[in-house]
PDB file of N, CA and C in Angstrom:
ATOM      1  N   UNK A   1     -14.824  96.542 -21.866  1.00  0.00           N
ATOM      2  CA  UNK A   1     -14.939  95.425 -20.950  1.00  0.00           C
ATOM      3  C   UNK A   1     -14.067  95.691 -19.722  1.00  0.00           C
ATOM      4  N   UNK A   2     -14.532  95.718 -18.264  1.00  0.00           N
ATOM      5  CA  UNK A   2     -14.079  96.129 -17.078  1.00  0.00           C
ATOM      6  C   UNK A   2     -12.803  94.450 -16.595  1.00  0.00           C
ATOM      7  N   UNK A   3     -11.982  94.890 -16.323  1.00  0.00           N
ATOM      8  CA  UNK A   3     -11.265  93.496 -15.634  1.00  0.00           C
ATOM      9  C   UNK A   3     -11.474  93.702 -14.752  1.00  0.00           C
ATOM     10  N   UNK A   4     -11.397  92.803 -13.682  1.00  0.00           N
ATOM     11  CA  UNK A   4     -11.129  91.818 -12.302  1.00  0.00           C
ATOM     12  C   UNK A   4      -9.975  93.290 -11.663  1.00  0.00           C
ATOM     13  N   UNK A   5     -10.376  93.360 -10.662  1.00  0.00           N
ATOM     14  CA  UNK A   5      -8.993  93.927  -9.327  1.00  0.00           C
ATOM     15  C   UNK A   5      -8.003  93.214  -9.569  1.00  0.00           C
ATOM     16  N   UNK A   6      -6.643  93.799  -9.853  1.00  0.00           N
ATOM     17  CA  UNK A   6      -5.270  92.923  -9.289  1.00  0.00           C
ATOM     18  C   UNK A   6      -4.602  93.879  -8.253  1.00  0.00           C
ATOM     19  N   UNK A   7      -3.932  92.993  -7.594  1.00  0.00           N
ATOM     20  CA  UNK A   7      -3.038  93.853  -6.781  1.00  0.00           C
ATOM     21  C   UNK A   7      -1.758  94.534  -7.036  1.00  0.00           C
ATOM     22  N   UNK A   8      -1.738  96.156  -6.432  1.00  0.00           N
ATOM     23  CA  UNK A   8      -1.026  96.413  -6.737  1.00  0.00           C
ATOM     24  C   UNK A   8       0.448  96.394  -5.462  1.00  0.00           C
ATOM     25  N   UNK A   9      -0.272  95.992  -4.703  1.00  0.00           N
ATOM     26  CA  UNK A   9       0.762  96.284  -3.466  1.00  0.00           C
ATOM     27  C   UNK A   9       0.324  95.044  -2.653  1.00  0.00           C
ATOM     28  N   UNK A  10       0.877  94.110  -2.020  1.00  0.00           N
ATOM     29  CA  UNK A  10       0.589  93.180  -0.779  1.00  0.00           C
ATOM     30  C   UNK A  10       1.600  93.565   0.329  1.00  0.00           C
ATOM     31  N   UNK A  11       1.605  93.605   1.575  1.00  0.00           N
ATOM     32  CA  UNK A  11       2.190  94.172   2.743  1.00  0.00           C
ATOM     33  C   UNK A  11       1.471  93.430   3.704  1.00  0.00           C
ATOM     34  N   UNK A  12       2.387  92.926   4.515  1.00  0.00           N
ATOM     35  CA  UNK A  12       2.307  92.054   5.856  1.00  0.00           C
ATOM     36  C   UNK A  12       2.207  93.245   7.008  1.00  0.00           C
ATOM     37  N   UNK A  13       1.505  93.655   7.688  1.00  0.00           N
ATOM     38  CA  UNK A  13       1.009  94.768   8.956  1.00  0.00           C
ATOM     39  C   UNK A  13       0.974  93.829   9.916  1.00  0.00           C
ATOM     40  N   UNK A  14       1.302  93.695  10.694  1.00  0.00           N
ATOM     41  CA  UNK A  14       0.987  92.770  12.269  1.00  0.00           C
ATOM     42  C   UNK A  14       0.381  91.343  12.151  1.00  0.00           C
ATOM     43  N   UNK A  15      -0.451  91.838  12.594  1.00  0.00           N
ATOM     44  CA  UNK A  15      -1.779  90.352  11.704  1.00  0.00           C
ATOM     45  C   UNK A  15      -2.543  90.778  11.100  1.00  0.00           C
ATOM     46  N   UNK A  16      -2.273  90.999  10.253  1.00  0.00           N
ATOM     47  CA  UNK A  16      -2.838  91.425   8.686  1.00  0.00           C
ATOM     48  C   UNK A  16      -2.471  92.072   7.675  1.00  0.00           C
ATOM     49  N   UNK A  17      -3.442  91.736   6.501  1.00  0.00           N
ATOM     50  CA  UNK A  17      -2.671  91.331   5.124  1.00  0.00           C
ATOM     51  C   UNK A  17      -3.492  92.759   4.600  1.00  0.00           C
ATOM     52  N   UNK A  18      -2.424  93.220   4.091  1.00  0.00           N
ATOM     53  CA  UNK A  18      -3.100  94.860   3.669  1.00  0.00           C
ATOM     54  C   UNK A  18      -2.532  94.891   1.880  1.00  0.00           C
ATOM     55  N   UNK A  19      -3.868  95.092   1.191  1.00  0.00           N
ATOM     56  CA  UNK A  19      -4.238  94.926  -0.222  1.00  0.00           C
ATOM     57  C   UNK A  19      -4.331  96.040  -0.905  1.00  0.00           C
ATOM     58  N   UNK A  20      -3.608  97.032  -1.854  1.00  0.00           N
ATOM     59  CA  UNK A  20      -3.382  97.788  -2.564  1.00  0.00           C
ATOM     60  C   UNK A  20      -4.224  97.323  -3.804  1.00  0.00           C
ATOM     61  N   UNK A  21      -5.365  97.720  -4.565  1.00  0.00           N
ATOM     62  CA  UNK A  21      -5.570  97.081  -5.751  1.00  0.00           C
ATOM     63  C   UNK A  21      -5.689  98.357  -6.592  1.00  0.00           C
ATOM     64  N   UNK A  22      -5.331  97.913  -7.982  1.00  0.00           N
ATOM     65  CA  UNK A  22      -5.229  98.699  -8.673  1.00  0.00           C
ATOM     66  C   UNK A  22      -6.893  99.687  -9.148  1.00  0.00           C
ATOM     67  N   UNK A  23      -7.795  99.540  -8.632  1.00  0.00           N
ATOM     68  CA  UNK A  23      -8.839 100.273  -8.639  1.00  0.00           C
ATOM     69  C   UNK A  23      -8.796 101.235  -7.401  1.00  0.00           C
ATOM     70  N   UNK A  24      -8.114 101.306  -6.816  1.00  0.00           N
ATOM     71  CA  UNK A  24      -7.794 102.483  -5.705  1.00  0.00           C
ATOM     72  C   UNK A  24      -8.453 101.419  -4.306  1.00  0.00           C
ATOM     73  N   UNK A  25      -8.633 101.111  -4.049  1.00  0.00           N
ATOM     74  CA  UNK A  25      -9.700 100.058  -3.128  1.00  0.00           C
ATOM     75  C   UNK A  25      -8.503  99.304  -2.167  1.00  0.00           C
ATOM     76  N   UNK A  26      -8.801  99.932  -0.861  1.00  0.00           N
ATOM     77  CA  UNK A  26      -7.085  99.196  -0.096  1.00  0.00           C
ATOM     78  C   UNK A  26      -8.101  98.414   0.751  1.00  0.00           C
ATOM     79  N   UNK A  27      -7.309  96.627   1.009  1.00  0.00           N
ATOM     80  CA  UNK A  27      -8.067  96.020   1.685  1.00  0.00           C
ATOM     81  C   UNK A  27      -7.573  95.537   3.072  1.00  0.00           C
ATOM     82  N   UNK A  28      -7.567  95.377   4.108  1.00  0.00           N
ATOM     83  CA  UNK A  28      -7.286  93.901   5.102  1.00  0.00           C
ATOM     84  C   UNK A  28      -7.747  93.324   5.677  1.00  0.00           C
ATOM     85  N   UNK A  29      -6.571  92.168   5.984  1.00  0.00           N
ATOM     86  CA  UNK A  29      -7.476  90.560   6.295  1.00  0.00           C
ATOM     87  C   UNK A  29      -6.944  90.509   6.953  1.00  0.00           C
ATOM     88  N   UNK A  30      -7.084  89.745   8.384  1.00  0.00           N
ATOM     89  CA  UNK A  30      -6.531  89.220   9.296  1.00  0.00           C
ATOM     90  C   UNK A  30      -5.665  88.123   8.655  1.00  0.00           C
ATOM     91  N   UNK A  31      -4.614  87.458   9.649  1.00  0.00           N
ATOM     92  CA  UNK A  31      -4.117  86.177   9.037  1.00  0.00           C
ATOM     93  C   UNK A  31      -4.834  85.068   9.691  1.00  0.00           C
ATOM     94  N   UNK A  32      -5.627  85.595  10.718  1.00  0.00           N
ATOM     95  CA  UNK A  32      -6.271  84.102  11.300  1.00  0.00           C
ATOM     96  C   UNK A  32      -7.638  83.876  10.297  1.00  0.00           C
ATOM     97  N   UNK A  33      -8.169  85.132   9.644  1.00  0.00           N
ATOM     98  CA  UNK A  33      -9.410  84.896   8.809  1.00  0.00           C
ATOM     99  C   UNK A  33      -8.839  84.020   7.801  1.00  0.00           C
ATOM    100  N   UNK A  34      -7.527  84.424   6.935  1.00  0.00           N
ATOM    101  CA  UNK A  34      -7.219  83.938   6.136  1.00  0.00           C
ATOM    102  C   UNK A  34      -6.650  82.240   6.141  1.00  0.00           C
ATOM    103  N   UNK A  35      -6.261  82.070   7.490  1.00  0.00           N
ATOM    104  CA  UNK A  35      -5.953  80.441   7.666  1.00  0.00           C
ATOM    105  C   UNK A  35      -7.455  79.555   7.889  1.00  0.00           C
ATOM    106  N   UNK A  36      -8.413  80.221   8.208  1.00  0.00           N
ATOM    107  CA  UNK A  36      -9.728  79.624   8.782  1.00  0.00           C
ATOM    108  C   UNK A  36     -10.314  79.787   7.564  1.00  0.00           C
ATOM    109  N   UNK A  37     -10.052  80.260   6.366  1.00  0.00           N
ATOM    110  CA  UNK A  37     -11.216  80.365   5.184  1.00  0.00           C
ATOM    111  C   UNK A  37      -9.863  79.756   4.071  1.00  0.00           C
ATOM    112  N   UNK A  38      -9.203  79.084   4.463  1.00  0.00           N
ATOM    113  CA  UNK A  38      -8.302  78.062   3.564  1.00  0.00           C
ATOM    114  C   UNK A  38      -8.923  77.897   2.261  1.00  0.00           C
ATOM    115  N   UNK A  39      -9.026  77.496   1.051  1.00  0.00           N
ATOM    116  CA  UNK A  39      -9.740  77.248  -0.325  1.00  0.00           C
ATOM    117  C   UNK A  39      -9.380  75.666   0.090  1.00  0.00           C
ATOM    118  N   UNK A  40      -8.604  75.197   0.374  1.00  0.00           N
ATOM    119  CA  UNK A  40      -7.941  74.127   0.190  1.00  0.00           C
ATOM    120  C   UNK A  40      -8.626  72.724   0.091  1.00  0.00           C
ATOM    121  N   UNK A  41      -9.176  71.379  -0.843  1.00  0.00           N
ATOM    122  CA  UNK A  41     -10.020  70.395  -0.273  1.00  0.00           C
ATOM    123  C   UNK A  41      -9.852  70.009   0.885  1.00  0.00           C
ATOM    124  N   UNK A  42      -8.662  69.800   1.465  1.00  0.00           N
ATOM    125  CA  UNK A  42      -8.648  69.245   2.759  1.00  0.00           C
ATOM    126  C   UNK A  42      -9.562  70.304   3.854  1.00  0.00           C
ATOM    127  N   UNK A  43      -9.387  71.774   3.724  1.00  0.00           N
ATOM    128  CA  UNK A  43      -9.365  72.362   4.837  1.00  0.00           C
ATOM    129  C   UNK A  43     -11.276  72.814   4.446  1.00  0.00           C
ATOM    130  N   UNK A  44     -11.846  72.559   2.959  1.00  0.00           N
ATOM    131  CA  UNK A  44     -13.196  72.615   3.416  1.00  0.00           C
ATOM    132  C   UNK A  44     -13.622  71.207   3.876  1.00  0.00           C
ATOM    133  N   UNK A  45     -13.014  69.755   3.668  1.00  0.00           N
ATOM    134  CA  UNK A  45     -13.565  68.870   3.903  1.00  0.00           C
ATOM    135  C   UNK A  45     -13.789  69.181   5.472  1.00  0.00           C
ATOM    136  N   UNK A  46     -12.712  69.734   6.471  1.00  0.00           N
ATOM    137  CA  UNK A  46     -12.709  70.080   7.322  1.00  0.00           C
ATOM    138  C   UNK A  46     -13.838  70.778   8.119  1.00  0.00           C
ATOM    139  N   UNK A  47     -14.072  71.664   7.540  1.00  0.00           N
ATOM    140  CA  UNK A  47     -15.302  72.907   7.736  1.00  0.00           C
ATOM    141  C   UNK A  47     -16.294  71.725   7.799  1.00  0.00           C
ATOM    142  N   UNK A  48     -16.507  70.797   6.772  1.00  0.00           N
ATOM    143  CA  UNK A  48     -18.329  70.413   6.586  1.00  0.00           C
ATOM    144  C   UNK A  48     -17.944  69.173   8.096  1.00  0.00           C
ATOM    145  N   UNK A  49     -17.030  69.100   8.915  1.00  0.00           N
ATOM    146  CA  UNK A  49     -17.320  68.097   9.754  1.00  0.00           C
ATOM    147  C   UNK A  49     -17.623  68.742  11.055  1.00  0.00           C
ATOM    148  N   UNK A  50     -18.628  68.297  11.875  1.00  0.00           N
ATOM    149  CA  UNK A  50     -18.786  68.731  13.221  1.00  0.00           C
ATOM    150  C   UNK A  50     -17.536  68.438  14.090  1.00  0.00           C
ATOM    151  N   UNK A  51     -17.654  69.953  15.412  1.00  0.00           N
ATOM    152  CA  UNK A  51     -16.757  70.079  15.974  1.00  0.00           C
ATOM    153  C   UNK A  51     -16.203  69.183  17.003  1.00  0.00           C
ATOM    154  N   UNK A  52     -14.874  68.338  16.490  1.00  0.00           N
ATOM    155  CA  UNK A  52     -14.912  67.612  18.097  1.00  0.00           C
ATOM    156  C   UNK A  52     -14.406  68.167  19.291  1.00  0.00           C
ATOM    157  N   UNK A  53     -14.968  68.604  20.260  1.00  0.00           N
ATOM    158  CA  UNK A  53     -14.352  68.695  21.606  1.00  0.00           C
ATOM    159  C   UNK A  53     -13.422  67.901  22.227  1.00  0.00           C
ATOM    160  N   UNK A  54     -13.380  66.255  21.737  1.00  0.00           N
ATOM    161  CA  UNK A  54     -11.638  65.948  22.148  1.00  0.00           C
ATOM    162  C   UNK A  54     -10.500  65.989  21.483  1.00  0.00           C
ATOM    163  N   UNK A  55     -10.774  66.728  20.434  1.00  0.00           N
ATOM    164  CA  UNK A  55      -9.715  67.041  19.430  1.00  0.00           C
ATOM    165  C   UNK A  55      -8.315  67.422  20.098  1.00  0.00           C
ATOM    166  N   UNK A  56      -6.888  66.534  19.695  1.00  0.00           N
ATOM    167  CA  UNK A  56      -5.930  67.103  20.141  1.00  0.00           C
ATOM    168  C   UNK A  56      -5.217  67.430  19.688  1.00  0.00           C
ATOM    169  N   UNK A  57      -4.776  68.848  19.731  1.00  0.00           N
ATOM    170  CA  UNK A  57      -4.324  69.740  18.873  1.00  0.00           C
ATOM    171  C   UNK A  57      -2.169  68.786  18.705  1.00  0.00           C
ATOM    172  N   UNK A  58      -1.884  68.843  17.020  1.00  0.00           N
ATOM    173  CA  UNK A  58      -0.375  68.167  16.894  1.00  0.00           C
ATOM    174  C   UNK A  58      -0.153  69.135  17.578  1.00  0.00           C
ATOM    175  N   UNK A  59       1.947  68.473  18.320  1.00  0.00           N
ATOM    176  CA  UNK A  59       2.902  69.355  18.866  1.00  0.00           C
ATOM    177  C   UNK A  59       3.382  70.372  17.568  1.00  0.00           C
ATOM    178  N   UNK A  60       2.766  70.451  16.375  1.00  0.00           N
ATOM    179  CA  UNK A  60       3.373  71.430  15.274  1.00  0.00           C
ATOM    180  C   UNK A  60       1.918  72.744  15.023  1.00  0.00           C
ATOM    181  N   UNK A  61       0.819  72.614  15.562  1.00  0.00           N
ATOM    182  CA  UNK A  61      -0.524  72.820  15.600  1.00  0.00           C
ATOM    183  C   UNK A  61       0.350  74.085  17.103  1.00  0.00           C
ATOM    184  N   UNK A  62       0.530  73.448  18.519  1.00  0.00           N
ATOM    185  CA  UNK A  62       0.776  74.422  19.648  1.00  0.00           C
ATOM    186  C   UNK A  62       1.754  74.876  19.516  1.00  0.00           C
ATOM    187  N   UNK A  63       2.753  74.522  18.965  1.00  0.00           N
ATOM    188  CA  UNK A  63       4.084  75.456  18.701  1.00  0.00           C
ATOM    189  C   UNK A  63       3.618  76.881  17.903  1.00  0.00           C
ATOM    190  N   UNK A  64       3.005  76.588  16.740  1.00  0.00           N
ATOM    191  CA  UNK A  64       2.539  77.038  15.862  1.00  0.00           C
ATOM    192  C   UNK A  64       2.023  78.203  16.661  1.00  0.00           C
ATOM    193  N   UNK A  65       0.940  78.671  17.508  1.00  0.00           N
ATOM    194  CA  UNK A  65       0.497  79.799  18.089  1.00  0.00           C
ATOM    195  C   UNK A  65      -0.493  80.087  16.732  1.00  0.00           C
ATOM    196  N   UNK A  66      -1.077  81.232  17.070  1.00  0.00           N
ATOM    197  CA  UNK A  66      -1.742  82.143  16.075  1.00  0.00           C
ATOM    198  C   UNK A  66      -0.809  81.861  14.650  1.00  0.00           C
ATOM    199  N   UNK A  67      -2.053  81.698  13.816  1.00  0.00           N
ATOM    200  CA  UNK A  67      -1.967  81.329  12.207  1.00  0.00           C
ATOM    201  C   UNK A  67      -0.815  82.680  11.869  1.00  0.00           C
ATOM    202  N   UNK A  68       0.492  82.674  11.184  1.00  0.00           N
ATOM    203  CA  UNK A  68       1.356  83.622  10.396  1.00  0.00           C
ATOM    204  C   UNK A  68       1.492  82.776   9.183  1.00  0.00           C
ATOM    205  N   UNK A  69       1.856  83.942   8.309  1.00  0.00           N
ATOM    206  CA  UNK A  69       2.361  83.236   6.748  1.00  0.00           C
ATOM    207  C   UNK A  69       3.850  83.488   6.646  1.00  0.00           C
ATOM    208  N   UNK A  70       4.275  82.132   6.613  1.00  0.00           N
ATOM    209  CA  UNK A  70       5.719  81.905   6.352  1.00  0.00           C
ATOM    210  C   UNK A  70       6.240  82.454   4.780  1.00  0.00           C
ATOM    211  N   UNK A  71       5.091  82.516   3.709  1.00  0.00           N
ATOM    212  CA  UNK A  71       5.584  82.521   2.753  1.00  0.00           C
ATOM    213  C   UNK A  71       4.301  82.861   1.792  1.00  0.00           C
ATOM    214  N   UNK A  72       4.107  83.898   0.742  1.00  0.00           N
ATOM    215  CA  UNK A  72       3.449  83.912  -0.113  1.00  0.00           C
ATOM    216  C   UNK A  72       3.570  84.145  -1.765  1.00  0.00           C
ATOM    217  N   UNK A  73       3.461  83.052  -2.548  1.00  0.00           N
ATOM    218  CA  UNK A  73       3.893  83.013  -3.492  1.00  0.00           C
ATOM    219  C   UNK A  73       2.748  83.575  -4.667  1.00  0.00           C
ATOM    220  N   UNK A  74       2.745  84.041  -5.768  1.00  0.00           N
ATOM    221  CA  UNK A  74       1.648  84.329  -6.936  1.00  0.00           C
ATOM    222  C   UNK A  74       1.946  83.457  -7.596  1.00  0.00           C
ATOM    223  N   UNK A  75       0.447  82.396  -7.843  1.00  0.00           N
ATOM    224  CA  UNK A  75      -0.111  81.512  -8.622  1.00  0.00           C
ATOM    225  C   UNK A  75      -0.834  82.133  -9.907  1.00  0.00           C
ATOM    226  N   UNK A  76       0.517  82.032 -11.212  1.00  0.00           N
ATOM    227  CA  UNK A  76      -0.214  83.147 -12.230  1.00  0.00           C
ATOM    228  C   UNK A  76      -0.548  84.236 -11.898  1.00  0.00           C
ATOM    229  N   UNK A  77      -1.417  84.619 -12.763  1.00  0.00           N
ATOM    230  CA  UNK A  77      -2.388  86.244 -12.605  1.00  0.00           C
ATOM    231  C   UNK A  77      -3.567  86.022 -11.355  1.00  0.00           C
ATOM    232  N   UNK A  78      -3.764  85.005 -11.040  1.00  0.00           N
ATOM    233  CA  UNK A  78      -5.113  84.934 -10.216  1.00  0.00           C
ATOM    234  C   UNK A  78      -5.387  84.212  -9.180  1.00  0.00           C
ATOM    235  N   UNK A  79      -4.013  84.174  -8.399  1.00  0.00           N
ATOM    236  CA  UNK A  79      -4.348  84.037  -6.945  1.00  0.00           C
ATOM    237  C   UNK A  79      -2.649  84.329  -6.240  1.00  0.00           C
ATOM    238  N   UNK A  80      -3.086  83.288  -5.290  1.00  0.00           N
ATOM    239  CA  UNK A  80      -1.740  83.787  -4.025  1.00  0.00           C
ATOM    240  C   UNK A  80      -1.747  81.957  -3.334  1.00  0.00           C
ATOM    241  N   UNK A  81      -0.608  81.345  -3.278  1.00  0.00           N
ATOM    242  CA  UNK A  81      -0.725  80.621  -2.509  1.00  0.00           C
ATOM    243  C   UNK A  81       0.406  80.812  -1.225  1.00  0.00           C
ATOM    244  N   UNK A  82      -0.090  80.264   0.190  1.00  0.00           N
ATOM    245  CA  UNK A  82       0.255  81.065   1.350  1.00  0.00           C
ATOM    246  C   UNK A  82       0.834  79.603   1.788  1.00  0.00           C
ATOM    247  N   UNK A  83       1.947  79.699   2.401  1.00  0.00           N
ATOM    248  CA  UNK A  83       2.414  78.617   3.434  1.00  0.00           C
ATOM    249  C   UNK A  83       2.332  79.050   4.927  1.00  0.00           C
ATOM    250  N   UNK A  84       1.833  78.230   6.058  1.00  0.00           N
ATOM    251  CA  UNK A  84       1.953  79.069   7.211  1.00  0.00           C
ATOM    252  C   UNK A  84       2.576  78.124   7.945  1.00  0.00           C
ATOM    253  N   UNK A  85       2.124  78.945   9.160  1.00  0.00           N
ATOM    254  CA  UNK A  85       3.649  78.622  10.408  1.00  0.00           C
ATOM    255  C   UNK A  85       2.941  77.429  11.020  1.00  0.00           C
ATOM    256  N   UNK A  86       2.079  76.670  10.669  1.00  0.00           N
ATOM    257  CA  UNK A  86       1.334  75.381  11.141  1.00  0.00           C
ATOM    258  C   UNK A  86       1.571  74.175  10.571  1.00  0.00           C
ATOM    259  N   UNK A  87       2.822  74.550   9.477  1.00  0.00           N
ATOM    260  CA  UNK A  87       2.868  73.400   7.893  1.00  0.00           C
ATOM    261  C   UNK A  87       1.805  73.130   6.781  1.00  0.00           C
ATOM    262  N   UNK A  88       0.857  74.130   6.733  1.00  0.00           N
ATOM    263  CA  UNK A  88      -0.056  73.707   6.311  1.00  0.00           C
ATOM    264  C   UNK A  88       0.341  74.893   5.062  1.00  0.00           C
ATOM    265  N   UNK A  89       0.002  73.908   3.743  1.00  0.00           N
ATOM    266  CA  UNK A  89       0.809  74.981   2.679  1.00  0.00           C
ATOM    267  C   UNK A  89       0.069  74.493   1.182  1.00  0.00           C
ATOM    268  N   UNK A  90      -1.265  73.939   1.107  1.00  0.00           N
ATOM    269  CA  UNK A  90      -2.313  73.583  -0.205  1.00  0.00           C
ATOM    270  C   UNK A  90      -2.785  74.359  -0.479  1.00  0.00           C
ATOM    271  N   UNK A  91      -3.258  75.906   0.659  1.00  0.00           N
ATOM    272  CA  UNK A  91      -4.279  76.820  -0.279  1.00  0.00           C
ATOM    273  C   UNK A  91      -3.578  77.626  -0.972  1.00  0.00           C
ATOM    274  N   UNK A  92      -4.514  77.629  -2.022  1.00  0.00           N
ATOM    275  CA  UNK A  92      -4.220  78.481  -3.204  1.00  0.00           C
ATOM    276  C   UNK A  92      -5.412  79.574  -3.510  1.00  0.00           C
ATOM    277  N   UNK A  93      -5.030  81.096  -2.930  1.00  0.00           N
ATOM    278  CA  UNK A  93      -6.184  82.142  -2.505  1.00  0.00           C
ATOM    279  C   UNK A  93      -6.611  82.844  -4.086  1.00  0.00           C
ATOM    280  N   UNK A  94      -7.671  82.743  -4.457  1.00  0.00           N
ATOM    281  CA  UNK A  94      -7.947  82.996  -5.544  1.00  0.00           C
ATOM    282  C   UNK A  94      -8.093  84.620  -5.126  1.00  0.00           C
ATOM    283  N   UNK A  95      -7.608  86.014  -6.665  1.00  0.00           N
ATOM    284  CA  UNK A  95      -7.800  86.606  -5.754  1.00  0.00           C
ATOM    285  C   UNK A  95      -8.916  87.499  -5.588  1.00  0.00           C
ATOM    286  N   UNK A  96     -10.070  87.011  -6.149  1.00  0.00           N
ATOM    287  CA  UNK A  96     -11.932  86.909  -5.998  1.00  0.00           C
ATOM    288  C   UNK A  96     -11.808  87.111  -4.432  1.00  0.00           C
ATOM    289  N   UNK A  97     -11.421  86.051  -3.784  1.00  0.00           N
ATOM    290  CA  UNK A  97     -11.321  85.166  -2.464  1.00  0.00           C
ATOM    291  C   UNK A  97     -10.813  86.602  -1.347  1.00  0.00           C
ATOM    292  N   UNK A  98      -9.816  87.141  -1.867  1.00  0.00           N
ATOM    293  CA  UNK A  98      -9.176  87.733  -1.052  1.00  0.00           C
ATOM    294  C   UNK A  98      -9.498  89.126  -1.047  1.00  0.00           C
ATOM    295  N   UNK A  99     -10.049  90.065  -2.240  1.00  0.00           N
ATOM    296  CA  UNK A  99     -11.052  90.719  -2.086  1.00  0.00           C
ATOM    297  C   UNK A  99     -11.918  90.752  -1.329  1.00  0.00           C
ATOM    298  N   UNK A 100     -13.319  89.431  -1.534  1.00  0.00           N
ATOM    299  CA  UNK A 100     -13.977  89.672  -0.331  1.00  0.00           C
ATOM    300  C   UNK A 100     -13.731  89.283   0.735  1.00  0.00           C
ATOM    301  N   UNK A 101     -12.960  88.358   1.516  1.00  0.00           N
ATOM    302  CA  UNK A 101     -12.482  88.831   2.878  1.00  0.00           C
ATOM    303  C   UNK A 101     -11.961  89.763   3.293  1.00  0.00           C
ATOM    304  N   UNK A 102     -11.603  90.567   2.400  1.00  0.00           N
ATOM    305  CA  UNK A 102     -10.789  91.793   3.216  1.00  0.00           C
ATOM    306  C   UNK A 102     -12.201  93.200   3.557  1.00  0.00           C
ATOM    307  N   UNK A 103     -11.571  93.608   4.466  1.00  0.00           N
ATOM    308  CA  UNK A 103     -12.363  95.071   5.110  1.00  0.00           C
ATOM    309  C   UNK A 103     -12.209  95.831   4.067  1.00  0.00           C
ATOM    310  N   UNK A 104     -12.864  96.750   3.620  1.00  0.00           N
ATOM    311  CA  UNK A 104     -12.283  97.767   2.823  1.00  0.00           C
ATOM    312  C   UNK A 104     -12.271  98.979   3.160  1.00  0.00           C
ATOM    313  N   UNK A 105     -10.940  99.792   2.924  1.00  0.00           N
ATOM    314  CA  UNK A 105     -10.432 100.828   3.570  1.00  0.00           C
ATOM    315  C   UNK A 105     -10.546 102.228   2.931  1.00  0.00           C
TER     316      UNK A 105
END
């Protein structure tokens, strides 16, 4: 019986998240892919709503700049949850999830 990819290495590169897995298979993700594909309920309730154009971005949203991860913790064997530099800190990256977003190298 074949298991699931785990990682063997995670490494922060510039903006992006570079994936060592133990099947030889090196991956990366941007960090802005990874803040825009959130798992999180809030952040798909988000996705299913149309875009508003007067949307105004919080003073913690423009400080913030381009999505970084302040912090990434392992949730068990099977994911990653990420805090970023926006306060925004619910997703929990399954790591199915993070496989296929990443490029593979």
């Amino acid at each position: 019986m074949a298991t699931d990819p785990t990682p063997v290495t995670l490494k922060r590169e510039g903006d992006l998240l570079k994936i060592e897995w133990n099947d030889g298979i090196t991956t990366t993700v941007p960090w802005k892919t990874l803040r825009a594909k959130c798992p999180c309920a809030t952040c798909i309730e988000e996705r299913k709503k149309p875009a508003d154009p007067f949307r105004i971005l919080t003073s913690q949203e423009v400080e913030a700049g381009a999505p970084l991860p302040l912090a990434m913790l392992p949730v068990g064997h099977y994911a990653y949850k990420i805090a970023w530099n926006d306060g925004h800190d619910t997703g929990i990256y399954p790591l199915t999830l993070l496989r296929e977003l990443g490029d593979k190298k």
